[in-house]
C-alpha atoms as a PDB file:
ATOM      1  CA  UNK A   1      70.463-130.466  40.361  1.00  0.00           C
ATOM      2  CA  UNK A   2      68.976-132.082  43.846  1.00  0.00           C
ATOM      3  CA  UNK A   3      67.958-129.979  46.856  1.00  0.00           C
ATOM      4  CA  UNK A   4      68.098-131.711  49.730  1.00  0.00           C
ATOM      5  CA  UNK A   5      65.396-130.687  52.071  1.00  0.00           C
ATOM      6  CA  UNK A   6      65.686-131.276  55.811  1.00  0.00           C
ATOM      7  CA  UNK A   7      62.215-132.413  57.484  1.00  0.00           C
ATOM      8  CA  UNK A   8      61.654-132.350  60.918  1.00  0.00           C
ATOM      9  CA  UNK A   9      58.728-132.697  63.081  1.00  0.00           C
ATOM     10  CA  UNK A  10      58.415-129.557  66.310  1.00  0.00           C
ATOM     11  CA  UNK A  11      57.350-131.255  69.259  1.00  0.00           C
ATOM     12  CA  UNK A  12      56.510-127.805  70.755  1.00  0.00           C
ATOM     13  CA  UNK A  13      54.422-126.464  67.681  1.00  0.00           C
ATOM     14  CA  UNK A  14      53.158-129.762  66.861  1.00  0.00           C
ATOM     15  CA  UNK A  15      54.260-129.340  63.375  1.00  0.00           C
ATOM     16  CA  UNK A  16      56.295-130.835  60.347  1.00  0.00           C
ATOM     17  CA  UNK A  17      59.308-128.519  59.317  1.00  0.00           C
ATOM     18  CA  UNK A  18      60.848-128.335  56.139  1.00  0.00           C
ATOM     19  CA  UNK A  19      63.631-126.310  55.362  1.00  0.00           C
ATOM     20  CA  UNK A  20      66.257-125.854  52.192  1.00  0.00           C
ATOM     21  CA  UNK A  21      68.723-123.120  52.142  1.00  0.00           C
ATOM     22  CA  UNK A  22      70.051-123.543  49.189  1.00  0.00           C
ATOM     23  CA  UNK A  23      66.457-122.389  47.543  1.00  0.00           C
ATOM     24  CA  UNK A  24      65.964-120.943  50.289  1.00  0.00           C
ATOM     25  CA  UNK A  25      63.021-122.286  51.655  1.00  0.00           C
ATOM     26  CA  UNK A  26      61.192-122.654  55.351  1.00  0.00           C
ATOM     27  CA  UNK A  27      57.333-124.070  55.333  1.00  0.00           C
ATOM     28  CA  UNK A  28      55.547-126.173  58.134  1.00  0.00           C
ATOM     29  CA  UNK A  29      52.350-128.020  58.218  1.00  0.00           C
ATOM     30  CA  UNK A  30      50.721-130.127  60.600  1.00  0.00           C
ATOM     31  CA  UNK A  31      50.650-133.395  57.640  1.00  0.00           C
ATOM     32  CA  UNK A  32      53.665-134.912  56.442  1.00  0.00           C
ATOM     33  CA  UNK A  33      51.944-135.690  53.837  1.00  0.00           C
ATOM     34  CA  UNK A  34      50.472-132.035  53.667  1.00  0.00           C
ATOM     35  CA  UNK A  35      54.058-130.495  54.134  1.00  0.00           C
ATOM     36  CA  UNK A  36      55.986-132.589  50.900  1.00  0.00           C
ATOM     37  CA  UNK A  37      53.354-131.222  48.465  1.00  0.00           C
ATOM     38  CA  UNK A  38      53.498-127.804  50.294  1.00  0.00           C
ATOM     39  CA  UNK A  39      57.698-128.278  49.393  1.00  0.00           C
ATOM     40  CA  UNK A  40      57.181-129.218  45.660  1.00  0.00           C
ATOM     41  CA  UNK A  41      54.586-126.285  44.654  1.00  0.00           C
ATOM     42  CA  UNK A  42      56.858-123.916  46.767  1.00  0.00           C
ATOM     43  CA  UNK A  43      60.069-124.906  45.766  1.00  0.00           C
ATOM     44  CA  UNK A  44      59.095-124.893  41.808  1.00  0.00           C
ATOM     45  CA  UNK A  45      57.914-121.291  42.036  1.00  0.00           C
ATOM     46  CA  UNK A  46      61.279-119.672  44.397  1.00  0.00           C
ATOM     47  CA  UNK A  47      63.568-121.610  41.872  1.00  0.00           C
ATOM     48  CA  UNK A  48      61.476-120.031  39.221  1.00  0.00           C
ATOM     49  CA  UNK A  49      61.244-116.700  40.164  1.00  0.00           C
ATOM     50  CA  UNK A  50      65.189-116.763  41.088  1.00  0.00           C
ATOM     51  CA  UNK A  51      65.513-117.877  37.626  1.00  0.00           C
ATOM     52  CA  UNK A  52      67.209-121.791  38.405  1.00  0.00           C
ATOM     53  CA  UNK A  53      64.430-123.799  37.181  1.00  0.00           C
ATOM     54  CA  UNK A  54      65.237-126.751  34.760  1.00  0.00           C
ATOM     55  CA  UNK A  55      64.521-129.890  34.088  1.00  0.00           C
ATOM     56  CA  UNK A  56      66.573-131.803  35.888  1.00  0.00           C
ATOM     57  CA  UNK A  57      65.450-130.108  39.647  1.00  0.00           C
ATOM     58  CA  UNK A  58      64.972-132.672  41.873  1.00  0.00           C
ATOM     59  CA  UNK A  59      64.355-132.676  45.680  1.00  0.00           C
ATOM     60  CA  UNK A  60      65.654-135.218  48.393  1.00  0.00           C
ATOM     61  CA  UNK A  61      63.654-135.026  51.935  1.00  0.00           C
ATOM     62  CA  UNK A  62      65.465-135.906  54.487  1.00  0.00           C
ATOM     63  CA  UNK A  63      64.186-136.569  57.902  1.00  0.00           C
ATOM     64  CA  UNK A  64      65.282-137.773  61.145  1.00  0.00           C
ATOM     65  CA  UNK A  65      63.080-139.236  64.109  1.00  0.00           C
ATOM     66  CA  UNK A  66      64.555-138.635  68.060  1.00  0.00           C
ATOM     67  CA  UNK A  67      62.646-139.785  71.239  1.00  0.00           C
ATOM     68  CA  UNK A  68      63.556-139.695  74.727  1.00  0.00           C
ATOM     69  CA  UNK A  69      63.408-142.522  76.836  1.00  0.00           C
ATOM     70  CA  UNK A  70      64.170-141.774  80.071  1.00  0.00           C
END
């Protein structure tokens, strides 16, 4: 099974956002980077404890970039 996890960066917090519902799941960081491994560590242990962990868990980030121009 894939999760897909929606990434987003706060402008007001000044933070990456990741967040599955399907896990469920909600964690931010200040790295991209830093946020993705924060995902895979969390996301191993919720499915885990909840009991859905396998070996065919995979995750798909998905993320978006908006600016304003004028």
């Amino acid at each position: 099974m894939t999760y897909n996890v929606d990434v987003n960066w706060d402008d007001v917090a000044g933070v990456w956002c990741a967040v599955c519902d399907e896990i469920p799941l909600a964690l931010e960081s200040n790295s991209f980077d830093a946020l993705i491994g924060k995902v895979k560590i969390a996301a191993h242990e919720v499915l885990e404890l909840n009991g859905k962990m396998n070996d065919s868990i995979g995750l798909c980030f998905r993320t978006s970039h908006r600016e304003n121009i004028a």
